[in-house]
PDB file of N, CA and C in Angstrom:
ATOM      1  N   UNK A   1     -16.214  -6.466  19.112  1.00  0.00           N
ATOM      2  CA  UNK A   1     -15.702  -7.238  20.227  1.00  0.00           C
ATOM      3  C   UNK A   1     -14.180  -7.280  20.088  1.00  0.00           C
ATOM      4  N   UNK A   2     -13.465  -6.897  20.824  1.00  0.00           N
ATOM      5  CA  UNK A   2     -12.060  -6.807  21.018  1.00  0.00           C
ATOM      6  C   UNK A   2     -11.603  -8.727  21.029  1.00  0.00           C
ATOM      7  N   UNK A   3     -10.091  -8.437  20.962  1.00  0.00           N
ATOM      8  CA  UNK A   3      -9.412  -9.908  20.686  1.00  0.00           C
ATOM      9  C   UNK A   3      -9.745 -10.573  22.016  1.00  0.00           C
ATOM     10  N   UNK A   4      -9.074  -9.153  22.924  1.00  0.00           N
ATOM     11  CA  UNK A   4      -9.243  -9.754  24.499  1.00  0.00           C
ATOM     12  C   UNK A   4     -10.095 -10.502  24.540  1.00  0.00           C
ATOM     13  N   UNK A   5     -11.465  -9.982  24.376  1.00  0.00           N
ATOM     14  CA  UNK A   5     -13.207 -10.479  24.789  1.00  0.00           C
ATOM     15  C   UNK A   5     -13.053 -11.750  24.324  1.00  0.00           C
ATOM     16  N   UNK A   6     -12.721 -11.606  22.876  1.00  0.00           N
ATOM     17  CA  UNK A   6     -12.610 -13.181  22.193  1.00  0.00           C
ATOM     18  C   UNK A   6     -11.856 -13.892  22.984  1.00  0.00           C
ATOM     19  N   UNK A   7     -10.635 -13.833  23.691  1.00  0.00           N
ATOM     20  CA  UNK A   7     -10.111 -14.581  24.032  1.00  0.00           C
ATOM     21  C   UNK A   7     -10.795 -15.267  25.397  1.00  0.00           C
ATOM     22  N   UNK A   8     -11.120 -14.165  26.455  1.00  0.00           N
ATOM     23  CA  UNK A   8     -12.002 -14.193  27.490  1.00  0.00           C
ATOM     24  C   UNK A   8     -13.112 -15.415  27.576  1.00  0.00           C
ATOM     25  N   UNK A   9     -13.844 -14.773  26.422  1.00  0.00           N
ATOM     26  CA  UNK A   9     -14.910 -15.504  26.169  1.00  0.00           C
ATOM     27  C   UNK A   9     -14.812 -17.295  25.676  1.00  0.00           C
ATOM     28  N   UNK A  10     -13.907 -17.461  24.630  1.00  0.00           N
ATOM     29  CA  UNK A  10     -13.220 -18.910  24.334  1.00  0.00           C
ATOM     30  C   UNK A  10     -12.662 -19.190  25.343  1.00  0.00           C
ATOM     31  N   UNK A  11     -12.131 -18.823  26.332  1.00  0.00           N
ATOM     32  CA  UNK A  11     -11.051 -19.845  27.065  1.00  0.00           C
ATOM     33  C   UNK A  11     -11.716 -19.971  28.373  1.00  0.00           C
ATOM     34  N   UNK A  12     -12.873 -18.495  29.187  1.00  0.00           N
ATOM     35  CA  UNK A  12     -12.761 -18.689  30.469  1.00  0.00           C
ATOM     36  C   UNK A  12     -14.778 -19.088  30.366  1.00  0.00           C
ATOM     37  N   UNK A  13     -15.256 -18.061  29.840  1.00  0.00           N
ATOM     38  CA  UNK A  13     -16.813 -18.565  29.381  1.00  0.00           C
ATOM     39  C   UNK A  13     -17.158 -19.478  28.417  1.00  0.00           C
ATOM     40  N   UNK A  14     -16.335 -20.033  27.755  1.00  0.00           N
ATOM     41  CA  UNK A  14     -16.399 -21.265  27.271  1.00  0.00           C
ATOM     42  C   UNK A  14     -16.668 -22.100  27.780  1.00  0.00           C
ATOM     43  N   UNK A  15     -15.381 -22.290  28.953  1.00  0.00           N
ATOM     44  CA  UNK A  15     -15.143 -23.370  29.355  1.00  0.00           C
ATOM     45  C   UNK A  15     -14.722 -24.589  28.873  1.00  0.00           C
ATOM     46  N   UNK A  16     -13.667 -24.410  27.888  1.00  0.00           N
ATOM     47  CA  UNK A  16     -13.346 -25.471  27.279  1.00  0.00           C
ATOM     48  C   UNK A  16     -13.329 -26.605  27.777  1.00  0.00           C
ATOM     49  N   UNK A  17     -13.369 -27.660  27.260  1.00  0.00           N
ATOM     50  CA  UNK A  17     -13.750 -28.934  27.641  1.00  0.00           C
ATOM     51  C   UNK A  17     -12.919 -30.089  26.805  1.00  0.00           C
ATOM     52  N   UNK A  18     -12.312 -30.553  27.114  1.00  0.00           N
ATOM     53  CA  UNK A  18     -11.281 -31.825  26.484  1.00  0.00           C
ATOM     54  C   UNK A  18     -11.514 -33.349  26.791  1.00  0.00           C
ATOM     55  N   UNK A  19     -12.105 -34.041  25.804  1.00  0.00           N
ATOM     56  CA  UNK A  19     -11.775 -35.668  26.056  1.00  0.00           C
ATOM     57  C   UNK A  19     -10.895 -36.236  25.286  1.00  0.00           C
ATOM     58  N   UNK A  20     -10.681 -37.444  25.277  1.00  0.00           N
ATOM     59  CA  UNK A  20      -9.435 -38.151  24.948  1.00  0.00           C
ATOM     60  C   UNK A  20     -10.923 -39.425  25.117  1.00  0.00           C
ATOM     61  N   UNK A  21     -10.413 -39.978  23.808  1.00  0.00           N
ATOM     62  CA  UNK A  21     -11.161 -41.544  23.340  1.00  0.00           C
ATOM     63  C   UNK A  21      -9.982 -42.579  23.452  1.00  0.00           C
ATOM     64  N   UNK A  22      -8.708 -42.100  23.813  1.00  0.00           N
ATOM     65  CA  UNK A  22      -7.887 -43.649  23.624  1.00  0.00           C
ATOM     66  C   UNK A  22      -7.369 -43.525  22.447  1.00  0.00           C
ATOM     67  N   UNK A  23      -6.008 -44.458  22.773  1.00  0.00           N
ATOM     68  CA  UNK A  23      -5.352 -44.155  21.176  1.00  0.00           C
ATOM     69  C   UNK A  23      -5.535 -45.562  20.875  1.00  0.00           C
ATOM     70  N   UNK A  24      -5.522 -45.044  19.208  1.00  0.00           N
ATOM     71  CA  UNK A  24      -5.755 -45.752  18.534  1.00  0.00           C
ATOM     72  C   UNK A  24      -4.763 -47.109  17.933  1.00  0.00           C
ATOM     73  N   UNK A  25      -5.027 -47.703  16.721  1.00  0.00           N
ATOM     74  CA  UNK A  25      -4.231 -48.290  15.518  1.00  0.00           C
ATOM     75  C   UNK A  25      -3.252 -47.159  15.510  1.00  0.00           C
ATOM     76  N   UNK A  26      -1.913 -47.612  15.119  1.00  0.00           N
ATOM     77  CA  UNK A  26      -1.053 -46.943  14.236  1.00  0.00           C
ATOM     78  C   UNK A  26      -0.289 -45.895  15.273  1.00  0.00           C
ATOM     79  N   UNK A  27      -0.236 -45.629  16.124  1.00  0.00           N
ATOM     80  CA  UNK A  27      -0.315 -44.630  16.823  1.00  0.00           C
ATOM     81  C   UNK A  27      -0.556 -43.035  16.327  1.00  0.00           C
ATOM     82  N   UNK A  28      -1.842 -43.355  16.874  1.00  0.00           N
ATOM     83  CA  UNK A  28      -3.276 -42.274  16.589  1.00  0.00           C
ATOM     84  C   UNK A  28      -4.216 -42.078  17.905  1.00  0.00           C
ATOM     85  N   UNK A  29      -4.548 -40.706  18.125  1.00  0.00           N
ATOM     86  CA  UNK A  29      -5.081 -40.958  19.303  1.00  0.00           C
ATOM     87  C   UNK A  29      -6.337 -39.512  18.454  1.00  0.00           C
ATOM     88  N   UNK A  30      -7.692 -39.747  19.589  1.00  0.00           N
ATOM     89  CA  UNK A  30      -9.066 -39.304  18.861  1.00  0.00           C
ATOM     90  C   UNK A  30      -9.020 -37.931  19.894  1.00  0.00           C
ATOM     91  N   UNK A  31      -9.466 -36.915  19.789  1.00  0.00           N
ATOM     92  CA  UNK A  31      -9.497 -35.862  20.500  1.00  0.00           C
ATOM     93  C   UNK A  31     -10.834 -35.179  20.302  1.00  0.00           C
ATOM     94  N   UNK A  32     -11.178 -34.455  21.433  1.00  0.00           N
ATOM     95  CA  UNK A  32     -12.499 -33.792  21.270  1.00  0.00           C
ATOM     96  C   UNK A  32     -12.565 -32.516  21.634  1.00  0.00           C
ATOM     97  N   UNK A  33     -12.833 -31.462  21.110  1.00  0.00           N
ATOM     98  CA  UNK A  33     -13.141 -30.189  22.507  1.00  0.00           C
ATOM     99  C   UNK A  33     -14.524 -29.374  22.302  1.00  0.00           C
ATOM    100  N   UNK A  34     -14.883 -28.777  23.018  1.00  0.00           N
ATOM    101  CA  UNK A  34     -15.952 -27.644  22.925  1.00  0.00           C
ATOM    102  C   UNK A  34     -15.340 -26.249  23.399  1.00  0.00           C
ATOM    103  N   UNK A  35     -15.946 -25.256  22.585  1.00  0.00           N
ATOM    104  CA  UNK A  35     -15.114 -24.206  23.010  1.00  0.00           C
ATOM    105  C   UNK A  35     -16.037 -23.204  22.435  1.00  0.00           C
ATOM    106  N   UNK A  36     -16.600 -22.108  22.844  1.00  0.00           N
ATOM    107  CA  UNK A  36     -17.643 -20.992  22.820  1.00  0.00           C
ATOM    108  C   UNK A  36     -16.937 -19.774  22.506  1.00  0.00           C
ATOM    109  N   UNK A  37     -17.301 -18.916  21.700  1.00  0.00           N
ATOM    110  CA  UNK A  37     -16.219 -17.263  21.298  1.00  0.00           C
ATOM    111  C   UNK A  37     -17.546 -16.688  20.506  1.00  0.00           C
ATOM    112  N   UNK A  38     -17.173 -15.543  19.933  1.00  0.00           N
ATOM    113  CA  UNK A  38     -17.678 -14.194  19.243  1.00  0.00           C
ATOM    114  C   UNK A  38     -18.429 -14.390  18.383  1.00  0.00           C
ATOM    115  N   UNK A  39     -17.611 -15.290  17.383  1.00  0.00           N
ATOM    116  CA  UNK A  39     -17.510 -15.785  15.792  1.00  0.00           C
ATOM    117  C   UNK A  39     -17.185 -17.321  15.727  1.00  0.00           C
ATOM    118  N   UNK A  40     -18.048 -18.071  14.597  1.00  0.00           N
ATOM    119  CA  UNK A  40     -17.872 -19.261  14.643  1.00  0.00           C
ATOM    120  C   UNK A  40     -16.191 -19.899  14.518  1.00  0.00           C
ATOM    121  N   UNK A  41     -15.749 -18.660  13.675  1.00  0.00           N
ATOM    122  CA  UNK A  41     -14.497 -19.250  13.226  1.00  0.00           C
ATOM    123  C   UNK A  41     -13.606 -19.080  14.329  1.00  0.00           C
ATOM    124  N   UNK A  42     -13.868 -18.253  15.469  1.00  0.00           N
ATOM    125  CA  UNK A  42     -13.073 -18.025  16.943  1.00  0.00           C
ATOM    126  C   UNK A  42     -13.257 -19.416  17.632  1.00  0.00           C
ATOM    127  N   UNK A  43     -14.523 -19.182  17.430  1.00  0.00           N
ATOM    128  CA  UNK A  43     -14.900 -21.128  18.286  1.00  0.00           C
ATOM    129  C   UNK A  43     -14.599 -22.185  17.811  1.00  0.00           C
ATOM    130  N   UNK A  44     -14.188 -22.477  16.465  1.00  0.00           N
ATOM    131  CA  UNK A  44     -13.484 -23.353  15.941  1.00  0.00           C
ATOM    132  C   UNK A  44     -12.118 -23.292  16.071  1.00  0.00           C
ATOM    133  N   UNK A  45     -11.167 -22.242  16.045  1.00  0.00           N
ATOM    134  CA  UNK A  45      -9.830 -21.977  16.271  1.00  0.00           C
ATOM    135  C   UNK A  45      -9.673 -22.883  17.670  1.00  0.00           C
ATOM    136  N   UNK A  46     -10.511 -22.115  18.872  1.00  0.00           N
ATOM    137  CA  UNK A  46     -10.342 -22.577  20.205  1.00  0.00           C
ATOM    138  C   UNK A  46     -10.508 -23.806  20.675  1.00  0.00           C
ATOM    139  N   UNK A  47     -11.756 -24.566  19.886  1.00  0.00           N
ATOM    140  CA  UNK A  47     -11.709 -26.001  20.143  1.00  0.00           C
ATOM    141  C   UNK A  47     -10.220 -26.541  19.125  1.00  0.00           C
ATOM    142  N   UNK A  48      -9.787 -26.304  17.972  1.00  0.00           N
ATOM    143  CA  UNK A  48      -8.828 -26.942  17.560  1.00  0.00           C
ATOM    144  C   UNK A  48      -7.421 -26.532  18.836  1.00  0.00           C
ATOM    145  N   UNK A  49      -7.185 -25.193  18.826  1.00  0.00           N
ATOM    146  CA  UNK A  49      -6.194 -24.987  19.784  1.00  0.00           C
ATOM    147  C   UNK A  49      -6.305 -25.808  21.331  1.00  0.00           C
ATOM    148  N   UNK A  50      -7.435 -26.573  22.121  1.00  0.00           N
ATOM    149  CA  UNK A  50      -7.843 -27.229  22.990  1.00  0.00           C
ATOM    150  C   UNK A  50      -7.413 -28.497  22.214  1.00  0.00           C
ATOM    151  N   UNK A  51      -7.597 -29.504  21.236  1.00  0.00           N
ATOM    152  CA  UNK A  51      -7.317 -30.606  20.909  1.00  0.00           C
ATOM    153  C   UNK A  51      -5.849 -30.748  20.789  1.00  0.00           C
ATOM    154  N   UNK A  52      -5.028 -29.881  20.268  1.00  0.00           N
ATOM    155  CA  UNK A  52      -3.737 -29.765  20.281  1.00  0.00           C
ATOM    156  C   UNK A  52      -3.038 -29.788  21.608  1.00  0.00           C
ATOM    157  N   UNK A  53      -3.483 -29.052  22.264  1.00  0.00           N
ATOM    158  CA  UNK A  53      -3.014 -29.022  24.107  1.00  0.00           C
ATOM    159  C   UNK A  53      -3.237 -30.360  24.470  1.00  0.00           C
ATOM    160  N   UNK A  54      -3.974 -31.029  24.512  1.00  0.00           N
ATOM    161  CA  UNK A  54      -4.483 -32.239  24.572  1.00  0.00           C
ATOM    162  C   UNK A  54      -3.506 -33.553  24.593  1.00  0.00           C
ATOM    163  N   UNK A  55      -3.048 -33.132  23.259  1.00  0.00           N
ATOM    164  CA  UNK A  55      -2.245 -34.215  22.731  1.00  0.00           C
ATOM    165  C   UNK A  55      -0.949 -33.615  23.360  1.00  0.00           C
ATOM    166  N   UNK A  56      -0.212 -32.715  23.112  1.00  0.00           N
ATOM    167  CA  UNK A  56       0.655 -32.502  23.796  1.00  0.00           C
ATOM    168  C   UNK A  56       0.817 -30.792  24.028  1.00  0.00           C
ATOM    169  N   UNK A  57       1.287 -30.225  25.168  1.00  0.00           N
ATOM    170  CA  UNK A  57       1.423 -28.723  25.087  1.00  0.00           C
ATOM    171  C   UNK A  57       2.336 -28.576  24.500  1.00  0.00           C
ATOM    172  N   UNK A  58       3.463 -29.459  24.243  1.00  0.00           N
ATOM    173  CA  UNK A  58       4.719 -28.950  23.295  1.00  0.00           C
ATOM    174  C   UNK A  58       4.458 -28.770  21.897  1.00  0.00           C
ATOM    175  N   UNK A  59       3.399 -28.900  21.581  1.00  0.00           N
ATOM    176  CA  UNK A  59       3.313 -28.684  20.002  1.00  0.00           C
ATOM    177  C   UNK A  59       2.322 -27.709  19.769  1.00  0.00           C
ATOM    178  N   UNK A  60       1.770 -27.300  21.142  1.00  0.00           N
ATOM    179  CA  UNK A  60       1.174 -25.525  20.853  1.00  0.00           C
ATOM    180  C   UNK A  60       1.542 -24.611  20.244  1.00  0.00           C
ATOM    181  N   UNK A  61       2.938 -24.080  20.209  1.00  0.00           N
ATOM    182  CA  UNK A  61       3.709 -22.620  20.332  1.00  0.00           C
ATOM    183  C   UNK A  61       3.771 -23.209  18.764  1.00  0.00           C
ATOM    184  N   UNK A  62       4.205 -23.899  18.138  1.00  0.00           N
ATOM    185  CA  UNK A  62       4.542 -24.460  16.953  1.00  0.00           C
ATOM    186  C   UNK A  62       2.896 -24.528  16.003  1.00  0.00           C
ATOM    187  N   UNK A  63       2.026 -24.654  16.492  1.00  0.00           N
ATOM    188  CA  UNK A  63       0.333 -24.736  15.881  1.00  0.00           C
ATOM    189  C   UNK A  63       0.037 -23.323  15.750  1.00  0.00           C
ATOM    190  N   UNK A  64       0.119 -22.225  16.931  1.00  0.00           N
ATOM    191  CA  UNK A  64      -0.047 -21.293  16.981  1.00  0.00           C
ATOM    192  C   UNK A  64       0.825 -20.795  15.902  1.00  0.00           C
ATOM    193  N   UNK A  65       1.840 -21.169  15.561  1.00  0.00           N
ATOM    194  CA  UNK A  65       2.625 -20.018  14.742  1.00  0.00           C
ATOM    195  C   UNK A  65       2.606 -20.255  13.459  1.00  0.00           C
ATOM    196  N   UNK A  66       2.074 -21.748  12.883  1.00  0.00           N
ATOM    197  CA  UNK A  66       2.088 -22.374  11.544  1.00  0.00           C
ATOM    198  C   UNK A  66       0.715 -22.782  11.313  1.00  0.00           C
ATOM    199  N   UNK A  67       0.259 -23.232  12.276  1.00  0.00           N
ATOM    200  CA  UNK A  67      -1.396 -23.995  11.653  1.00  0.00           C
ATOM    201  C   UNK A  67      -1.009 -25.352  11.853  1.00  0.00           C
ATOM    202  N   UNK A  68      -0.173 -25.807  11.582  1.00  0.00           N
ATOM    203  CA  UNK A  68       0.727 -27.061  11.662  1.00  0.00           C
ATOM    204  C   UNK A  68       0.504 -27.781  12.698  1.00  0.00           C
ATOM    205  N   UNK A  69       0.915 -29.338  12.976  1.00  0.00           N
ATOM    206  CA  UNK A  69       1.079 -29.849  13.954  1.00  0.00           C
ATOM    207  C   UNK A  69       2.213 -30.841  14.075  1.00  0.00           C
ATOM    208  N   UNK A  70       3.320 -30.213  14.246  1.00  0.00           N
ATOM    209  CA  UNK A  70       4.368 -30.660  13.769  1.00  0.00           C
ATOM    210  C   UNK A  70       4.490 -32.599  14.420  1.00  0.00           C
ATOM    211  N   UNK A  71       4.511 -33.391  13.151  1.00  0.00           N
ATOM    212  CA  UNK A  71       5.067 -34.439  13.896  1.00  0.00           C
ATOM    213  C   UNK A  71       3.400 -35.449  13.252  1.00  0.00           C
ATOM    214  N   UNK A  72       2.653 -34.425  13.664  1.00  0.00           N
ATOM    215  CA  UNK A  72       1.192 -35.600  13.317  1.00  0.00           C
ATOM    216  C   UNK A  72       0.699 -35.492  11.976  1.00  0.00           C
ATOM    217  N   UNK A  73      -0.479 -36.140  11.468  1.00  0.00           N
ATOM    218  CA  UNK A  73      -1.169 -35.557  10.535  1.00  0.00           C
ATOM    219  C   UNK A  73      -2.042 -35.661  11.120  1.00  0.00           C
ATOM    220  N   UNK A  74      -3.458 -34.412  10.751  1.00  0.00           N
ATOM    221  CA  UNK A  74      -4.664 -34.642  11.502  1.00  0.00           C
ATOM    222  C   UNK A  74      -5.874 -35.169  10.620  1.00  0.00           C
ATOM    223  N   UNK A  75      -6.281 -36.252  11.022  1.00  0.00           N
ATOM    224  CA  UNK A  75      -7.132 -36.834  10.214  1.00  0.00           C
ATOM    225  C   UNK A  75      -8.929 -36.416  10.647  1.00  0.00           C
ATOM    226  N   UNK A  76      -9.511 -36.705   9.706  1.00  0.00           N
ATOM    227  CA  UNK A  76     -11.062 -36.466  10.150  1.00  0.00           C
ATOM    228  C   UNK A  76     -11.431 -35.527  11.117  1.00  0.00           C
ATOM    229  N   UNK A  77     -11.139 -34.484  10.887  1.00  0.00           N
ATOM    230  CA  UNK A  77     -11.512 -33.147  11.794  1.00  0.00           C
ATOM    231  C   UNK A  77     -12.411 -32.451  10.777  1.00  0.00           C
ATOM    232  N   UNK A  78     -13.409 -32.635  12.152  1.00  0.00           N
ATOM    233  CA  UNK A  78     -15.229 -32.162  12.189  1.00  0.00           C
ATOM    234  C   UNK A  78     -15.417 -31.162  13.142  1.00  0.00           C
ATOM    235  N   UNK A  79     -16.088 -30.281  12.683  1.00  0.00           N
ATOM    236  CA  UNK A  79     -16.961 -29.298  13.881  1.00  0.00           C
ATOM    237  C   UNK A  79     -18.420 -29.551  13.744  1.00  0.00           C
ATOM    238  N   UNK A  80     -19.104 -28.400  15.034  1.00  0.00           N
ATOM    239  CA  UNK A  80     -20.599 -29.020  15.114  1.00  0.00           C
ATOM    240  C   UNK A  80     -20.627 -27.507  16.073  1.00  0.00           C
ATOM    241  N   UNK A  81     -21.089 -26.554  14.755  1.00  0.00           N
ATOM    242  CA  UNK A  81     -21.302 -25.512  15.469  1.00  0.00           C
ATOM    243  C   UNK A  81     -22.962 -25.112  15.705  1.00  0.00           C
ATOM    244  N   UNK A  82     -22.811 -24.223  16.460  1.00  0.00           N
ATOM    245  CA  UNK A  82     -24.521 -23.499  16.701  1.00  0.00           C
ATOM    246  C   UNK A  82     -24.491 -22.364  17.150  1.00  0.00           C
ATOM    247  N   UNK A  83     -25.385 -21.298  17.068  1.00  0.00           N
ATOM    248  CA  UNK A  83     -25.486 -19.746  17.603  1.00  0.00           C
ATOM    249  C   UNK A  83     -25.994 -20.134  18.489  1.00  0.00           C
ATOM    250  N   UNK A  84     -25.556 -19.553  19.679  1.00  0.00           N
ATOM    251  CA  UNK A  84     -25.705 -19.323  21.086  1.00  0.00           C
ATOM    252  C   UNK A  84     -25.684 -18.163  21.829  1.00  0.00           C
ATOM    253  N   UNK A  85     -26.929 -17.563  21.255  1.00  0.00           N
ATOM    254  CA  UNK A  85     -26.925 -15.830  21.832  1.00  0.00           C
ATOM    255  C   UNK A  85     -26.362 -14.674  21.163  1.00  0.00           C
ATOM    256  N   UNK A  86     -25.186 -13.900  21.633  1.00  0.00           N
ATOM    257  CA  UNK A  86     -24.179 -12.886  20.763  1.00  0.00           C
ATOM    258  C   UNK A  86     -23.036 -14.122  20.042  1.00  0.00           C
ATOM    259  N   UNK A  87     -22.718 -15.706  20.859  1.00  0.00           N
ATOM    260  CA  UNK A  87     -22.186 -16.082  20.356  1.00  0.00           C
ATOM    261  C   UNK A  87     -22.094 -17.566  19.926  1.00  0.00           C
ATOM    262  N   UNK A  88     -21.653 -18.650  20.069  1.00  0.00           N
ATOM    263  CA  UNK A  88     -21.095 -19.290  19.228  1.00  0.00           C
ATOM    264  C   UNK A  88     -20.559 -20.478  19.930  1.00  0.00           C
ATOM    265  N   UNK A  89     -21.100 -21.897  20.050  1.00  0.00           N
ATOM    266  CA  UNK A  89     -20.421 -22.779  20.473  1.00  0.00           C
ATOM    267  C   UNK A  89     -20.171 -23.917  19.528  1.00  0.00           C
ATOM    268  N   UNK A  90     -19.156 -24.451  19.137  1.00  0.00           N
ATOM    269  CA  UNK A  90     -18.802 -25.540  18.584  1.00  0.00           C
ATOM    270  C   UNK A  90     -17.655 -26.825  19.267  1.00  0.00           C
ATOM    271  N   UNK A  91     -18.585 -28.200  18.911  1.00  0.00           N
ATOM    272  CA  UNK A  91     -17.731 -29.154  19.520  1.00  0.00           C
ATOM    273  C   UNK A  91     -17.048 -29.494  18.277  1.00  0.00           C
ATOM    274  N   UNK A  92     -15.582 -30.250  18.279  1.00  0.00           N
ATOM    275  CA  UNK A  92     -14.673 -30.256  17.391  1.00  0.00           C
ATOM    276  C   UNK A  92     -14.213 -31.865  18.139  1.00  0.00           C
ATOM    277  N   UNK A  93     -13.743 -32.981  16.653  1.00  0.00           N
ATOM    278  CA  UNK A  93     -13.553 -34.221  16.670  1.00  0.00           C
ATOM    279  C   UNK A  93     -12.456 -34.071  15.813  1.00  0.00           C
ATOM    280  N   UNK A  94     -11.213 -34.832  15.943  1.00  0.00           N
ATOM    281  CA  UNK A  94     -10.159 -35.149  15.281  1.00  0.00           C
ATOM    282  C   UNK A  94      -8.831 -36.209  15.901  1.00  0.00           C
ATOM    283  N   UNK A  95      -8.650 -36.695  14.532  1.00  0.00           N
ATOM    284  CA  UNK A  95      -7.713 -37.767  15.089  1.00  0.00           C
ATOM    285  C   UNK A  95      -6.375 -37.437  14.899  1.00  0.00           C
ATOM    286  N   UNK A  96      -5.070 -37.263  15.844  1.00  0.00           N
ATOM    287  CA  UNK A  96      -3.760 -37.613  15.469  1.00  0.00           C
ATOM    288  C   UNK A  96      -3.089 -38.601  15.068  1.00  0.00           C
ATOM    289  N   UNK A  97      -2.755 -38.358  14.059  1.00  0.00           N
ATOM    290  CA  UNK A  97      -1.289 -39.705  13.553  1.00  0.00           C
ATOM    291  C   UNK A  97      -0.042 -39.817  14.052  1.00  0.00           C
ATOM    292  N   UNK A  98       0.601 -40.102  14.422  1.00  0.00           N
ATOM    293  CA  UNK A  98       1.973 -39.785  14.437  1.00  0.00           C
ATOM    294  C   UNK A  98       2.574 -39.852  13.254  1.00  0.00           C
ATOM    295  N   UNK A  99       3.379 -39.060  12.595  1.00  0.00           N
ATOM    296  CA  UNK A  99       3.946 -39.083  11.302  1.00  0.00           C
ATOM    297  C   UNK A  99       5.386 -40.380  11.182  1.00  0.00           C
TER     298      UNK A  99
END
């Protein structure tokens, strides 16, 4: 499966999906996504890359290029994957801090 497909597949047959629980104590806010790809670890990338957008798009280009999230720490980040055919859906839970 090409990157394209992967990408295709996570972003447009996915259908990613984003909630927001409210922020928290401390300023912390809870994030959620679901996100479907190739490989579990594609579908986990995509729901984390969806929780990050979330919180803010300015700290995408900066996640994408480090892993990082510049500014937060991410606390209690969970996935909840399952095979789903050729591929792969996982919902993903995590909280931001503000640093």
């Amino acid at each position: 499966m090409s990157v394209r497909s992967l990408l295709i597949s996570g972003v447009v047959a996915g259908g990613l999906v984003v909630s927001s629980f409210g922020v928290a104590a401390a300023g912390c806010v809870s994030k959620s996504a679901q996100a479907t790809s190739g490989t579990e670890g594609s579908a986990k990338w995509f729901a984390m890359e969806t929780m990050v957008q979330a919180v803010s798009w300015g700290l995408w280009p900066g996640w994408v290029a480090s892993g990082e999230v510049a500014g937060y720490t991410v606390k209690n980040e969970r996935y909840k994957c399952k095979a789903d055919g050729g591929s792969y859906t996982c919902i993903s839970w995590a909280k931001f801090c503000k640093k």
